[in-house]
Protein backbone atom coordinates (compact mmCIF):
# COMPACT_ATOMS: atom_id res chain seq x y z
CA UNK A 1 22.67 140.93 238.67
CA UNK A 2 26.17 140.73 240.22
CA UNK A 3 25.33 143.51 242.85
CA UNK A 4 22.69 144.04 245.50
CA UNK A 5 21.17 147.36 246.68
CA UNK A 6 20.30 148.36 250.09
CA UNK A 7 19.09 151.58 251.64
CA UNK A 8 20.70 151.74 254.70
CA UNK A 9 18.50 154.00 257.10
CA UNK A 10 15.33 152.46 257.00
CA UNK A 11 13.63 154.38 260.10
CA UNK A 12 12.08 157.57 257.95
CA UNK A 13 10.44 154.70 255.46
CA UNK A 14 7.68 151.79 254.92
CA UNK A 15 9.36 148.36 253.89
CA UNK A 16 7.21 149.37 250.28
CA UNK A 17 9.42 152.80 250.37
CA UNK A 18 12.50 150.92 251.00
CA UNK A 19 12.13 148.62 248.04
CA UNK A 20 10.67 151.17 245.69
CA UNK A 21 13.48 153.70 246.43
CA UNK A 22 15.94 150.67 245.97
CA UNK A 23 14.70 149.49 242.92
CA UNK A 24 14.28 153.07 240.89
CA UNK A 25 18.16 153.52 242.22
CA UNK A 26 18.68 150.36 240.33
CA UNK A 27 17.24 151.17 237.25
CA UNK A 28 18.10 154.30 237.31
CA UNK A 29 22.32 153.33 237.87
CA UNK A 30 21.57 150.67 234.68
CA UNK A 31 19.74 153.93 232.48
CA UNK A 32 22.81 155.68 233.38
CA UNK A 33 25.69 152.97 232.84
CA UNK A 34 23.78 150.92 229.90
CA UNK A 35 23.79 147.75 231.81
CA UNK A 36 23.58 145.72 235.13
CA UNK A 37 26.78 144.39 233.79
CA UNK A 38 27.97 147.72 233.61
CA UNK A 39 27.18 148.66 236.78
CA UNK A 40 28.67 145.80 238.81
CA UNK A 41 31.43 146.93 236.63
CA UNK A 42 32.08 150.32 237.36
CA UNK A 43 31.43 150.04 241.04
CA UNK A 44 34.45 147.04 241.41
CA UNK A 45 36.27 149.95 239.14
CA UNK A 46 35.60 152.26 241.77
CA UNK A 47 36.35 150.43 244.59
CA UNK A 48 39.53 149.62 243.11
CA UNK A 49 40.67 153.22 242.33
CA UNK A 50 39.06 154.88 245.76
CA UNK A 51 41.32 152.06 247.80
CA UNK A 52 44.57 152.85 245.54
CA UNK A 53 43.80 156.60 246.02
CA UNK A 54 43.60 155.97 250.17
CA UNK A 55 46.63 153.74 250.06
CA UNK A 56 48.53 156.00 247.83
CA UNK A 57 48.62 158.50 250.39
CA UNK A 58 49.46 161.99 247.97
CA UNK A 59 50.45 160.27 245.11
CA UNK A 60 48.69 160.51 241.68
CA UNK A 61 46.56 157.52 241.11
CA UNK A 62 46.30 157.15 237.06
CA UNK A 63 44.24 158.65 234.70
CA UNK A 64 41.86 155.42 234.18
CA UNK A 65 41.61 155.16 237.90
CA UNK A 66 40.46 158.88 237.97
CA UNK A 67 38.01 158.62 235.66
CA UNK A 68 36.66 155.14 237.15
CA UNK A 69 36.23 157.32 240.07
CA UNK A 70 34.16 160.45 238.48
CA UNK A 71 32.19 157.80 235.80
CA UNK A 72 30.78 155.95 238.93
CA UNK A 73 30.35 159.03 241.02
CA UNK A 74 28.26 160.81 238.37
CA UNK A 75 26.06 158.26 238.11
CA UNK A 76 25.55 157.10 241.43
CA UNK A 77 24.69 160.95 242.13
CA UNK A 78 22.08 161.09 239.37
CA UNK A 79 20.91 157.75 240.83
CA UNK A 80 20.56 158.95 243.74
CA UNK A 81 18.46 162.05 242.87
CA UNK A 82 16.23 160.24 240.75
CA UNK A 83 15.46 157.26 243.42
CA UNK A 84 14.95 160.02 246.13
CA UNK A 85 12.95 162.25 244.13
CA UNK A 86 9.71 163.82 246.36
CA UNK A 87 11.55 163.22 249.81
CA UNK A 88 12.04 166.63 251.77
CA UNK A 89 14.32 165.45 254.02
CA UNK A 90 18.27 165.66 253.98
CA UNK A 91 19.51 163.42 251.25
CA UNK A 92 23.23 163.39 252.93
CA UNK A 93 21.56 161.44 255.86
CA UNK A 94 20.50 159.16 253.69
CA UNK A 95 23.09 156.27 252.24
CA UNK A 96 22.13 153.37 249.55
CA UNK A 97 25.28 150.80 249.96
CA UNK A 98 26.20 148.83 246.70
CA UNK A 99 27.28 145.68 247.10
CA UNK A 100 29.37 143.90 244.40
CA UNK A 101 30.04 140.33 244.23
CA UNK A 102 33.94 139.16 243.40
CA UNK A 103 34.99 139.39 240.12
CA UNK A 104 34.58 136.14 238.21
């Protein structure tokens, strides 16, 4: 795995919580990209088109970068649902940071 996952606000959860809600994001991201391969993937292509979109200032970003954008969005989002399934809290004050190592 080229990526690590961490939930970032550990205060409303057990260390048990934390690693069960981090590891059902993970498999949850590979069910919905087809790989962990793919996911290290499509978050560097995310990263890539979010920081040409900010730089870009107005300007269209292309059509690959766009949809690099909504592919990872879409399934970080079902991730996300999934992994936090059964918590009543807010989910928006909750953040799981993906980490991707350089591409080799």
């Amino acid at each position: 795995m080229d990526y690590s996952i961490q939930l970032m606000d550990k205060k409303k959860f057990s260390a048990e919580e934390c690693r069960l809600i981090e590891q059902r994001y993970n498999q949850a991201l590979v069910q919905q990209l087809g790989s962990s391969a793919e996911v290290a993937r499509s978050r560097r292509a995310w990263v890539q088109a979010k920081t040409r979109q900010d730089e870009m200032a107005g300007a269209d970003i292309s059509l690959e970068e766009k949809q690099a954008i909504v592919y990872w969005e879409r399934a970080e989002t079902a991730a996300r649902l999934l992994a936090l399934e059964g918590y009543t809290g807010a989910l928006e004050d909750l953040y799981i940071d993906v980490r991707v190592e350089s591409a080799p």
